[in-house]
Protein backbone atom coordinates (compact mmCIF):
# COMPACT_ATOMS: atom_id res chain seq x y z
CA UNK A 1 0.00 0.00 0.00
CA UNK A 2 1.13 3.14 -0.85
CA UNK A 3 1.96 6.46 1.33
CA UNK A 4 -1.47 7.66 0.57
CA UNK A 5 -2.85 12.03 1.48
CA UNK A 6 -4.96 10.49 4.39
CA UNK A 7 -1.46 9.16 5.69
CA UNK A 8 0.15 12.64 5.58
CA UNK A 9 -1.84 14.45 7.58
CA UNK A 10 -1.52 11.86 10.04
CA UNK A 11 2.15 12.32 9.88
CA UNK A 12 1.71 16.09 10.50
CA UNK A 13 -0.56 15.46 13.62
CA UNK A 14 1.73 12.83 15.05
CA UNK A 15 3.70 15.97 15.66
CA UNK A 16 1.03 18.45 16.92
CA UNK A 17 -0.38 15.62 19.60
CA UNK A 18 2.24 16.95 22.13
CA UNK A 19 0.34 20.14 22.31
CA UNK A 20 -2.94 19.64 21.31
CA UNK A 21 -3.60 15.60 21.93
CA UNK A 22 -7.60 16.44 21.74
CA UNK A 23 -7.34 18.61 18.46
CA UNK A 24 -5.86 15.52 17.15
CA UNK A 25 -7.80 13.47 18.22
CA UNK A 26 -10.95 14.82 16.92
CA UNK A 27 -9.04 15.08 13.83
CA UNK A 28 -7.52 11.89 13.54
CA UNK A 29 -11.61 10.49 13.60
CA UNK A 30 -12.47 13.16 10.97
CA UNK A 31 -9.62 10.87 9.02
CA UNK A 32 -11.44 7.88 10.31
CA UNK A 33 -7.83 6.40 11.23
CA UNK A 34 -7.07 4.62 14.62
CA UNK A 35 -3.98 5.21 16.85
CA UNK A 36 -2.29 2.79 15.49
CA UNK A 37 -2.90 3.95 11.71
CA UNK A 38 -1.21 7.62 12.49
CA UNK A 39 1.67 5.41 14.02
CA UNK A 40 2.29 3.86 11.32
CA UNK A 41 2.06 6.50 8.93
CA UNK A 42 4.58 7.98 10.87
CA UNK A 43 7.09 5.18 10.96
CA UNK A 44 6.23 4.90 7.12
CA UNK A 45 7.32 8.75 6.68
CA UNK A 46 10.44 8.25 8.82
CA UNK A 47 11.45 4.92 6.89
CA UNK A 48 11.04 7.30 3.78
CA UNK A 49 12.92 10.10 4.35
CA UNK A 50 15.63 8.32 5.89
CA UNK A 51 16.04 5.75 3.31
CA UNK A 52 19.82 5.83 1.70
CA UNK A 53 17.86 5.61 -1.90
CA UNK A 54 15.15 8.39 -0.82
CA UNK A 55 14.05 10.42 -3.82
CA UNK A 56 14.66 14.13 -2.77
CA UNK A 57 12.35 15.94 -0.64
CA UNK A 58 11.02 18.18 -3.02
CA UNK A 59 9.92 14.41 -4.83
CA UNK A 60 9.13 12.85 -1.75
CA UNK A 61 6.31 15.53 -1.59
CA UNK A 62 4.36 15.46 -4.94
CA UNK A 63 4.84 11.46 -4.78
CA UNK A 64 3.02 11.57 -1.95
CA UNK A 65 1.13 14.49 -2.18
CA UNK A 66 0.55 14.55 -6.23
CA UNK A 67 0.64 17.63 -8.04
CA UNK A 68 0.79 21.07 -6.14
CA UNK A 69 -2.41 22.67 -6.60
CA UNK A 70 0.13 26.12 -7.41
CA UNK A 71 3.35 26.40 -7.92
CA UNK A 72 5.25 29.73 -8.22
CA UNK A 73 8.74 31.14 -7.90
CA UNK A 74 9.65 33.34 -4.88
CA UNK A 75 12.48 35.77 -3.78
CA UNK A 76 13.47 35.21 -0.34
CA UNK A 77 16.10 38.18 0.56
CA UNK A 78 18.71 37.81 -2.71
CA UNK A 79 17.72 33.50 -2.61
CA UNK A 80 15.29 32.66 -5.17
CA UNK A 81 13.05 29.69 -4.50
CA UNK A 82 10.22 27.92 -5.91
CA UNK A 83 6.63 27.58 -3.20
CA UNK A 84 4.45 24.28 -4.01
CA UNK A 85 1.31 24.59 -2.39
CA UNK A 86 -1.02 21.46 -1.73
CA UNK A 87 -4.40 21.19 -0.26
CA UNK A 88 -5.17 19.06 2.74
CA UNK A 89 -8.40 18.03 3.64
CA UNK A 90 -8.62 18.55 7.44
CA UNK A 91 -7.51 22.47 6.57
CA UNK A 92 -9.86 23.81 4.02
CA UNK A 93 -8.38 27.09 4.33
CA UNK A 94 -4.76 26.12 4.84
CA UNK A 95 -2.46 25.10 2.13
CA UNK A 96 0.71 22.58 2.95
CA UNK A 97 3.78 25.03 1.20
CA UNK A 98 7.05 23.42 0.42
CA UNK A 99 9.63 25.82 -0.50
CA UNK A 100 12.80 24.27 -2.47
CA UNK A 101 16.09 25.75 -3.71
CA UNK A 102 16.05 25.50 -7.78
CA UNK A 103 18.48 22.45 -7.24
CA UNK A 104 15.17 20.74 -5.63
CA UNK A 105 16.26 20.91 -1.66
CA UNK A 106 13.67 22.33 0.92
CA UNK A 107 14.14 25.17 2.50
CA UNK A 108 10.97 24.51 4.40
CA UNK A 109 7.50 23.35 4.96
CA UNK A 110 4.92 24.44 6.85
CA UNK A 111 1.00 24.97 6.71
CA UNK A 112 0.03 28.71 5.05
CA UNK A 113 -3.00 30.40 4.77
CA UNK A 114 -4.83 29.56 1.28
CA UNK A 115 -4.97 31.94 -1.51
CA UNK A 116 -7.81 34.22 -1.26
CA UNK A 117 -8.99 32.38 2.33
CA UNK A 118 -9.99 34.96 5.12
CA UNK A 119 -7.62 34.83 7.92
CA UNK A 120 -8.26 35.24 11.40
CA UNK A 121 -8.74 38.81 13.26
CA UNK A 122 -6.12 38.29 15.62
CA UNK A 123 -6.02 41.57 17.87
CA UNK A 124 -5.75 40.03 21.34
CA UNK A 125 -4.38 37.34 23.54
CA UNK A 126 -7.72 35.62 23.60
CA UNK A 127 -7.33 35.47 20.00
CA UNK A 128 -4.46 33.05 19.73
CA UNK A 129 -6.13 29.95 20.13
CA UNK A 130 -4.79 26.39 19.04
CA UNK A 131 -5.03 25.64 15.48
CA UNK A 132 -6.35 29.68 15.09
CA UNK A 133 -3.46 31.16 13.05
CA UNK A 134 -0.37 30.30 11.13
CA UNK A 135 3.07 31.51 11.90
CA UNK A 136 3.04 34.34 9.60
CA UNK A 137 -0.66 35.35 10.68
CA UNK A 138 0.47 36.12 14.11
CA UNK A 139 3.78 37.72 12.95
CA UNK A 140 2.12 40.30 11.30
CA UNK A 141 -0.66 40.76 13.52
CA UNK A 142 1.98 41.90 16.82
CA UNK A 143 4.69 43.13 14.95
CA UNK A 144 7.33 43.59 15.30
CA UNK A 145 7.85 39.46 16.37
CA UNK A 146 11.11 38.10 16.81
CA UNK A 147 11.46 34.69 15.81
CA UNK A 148 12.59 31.73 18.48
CA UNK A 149 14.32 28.53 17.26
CA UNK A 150 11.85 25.53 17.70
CA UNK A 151 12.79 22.32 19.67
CA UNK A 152 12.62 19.99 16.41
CA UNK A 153 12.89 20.69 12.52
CA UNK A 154 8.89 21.55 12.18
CA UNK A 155 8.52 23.71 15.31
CA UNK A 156 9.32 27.29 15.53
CA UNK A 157 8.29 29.86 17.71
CA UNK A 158 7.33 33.81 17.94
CA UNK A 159 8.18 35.95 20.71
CA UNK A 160 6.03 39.43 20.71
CA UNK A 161 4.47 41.41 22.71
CA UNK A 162 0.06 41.50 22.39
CA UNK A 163 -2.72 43.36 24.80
CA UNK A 164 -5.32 41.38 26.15
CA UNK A 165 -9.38 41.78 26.35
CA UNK A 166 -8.85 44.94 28.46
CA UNK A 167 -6.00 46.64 26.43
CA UNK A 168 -2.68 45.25 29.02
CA UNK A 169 0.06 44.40 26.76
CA UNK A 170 1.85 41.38 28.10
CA UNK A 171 5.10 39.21 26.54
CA UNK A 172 4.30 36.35 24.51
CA UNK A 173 5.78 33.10 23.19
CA UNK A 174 3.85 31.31 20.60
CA UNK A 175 4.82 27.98 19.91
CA UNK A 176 3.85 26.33 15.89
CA UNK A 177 3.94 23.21 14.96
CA UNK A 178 4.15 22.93 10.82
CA UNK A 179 3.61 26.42 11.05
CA UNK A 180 0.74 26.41 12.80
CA UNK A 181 -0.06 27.46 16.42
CA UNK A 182 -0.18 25.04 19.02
CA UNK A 183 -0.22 27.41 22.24
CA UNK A 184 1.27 29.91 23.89
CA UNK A 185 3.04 30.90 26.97
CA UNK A 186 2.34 34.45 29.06
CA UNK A 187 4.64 35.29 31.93
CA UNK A 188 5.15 31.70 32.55
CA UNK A 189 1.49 30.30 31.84
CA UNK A 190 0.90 28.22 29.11
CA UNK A 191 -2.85 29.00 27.60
């Protein structure tokens, strides 16, 4: 059997069930897959990219993803790159973005708002809610945002400052997973 869509998604909420285990689960029933079925995707994923005849990541992705739905050159700085988007079922209004160096390795990958999908209002703390916003979503929103290395290759995280409900400003570390956000921290207290 084939690495399959269904099976990809699972692989990117293997990693977001650290912060969010009952997000993922609801969403690993939406998939109608077991426990067991996103562990195995995962070990499948991991057997692929570590394989010493793996195709190259940018191929690993549209052989298991297909086609992009767009694909479009970017400048980065002075680097020029090329974004593949793909759709993903469980994130109407995300897209799954690959960008790769014109020799085909990835820069990086991450979930991004869709093309012409409304984002979120985010104006407050009680606006950053699990699954609410992607990294770049809430970088704009409280700029300026400094960015914070992640503990693993798909996590990052955001440190900036946002006002709550009744207008305090308070320091804030949001924490993404794929890109998007998991939770955050506010003077110590994780919400």
């Amino acid at each position: 059997m084939g690495f399959m869509h269904i099976d990809f998604q699972l692989v990117l909420l293997r990693r977001m069930a650290d912060h969010n285990p009952d997000l993922v689960e609801d969403a690993r029933r939406e998939l109608g897959a077991s426990i067991a079925d996103m562990r195995e995707a995962n070990k499948r994923w991991q057997a692929m990219v570590r394989s010493p005849r793996s195709r190259s990541a940018a191929a690993r992705y549209r052989s298991v993803l297909g086609p992009p739905e767009s694909e479009s050159g970017r400048t980065l700085g002075d680097l020029d790159c090329v974004a593949r988007q793909w759709p993903l079922p469980l994130w109407p209004d995300l897209r799954f973005e690959v960008l790769a160096a014109p020799d085909g390795a990835v820069w990086n990958e991450w979930l991004v708002r869709a093309p012409g999908a409304e984002g979120p209002g985010l104006r407050t703390l009680e606006d950053l809610t699990p699954w609410s916003c992607t990294i770049h979503e809430a970088a704009r929103a409280f700029a300026p945002a400094r960015p914070l290395e992640g503990t693993a290759p798909t996590r990052w995280g955001l440190a900036f400052t946002a006002p709550d409900r009744e207008g305090v400003r308070h320091e804030v570390v949001a924490e993404f997973t794929w890109g998007l956000l998991q939770r955050t921290a506010v003077a110590g207290v994780d919400r």
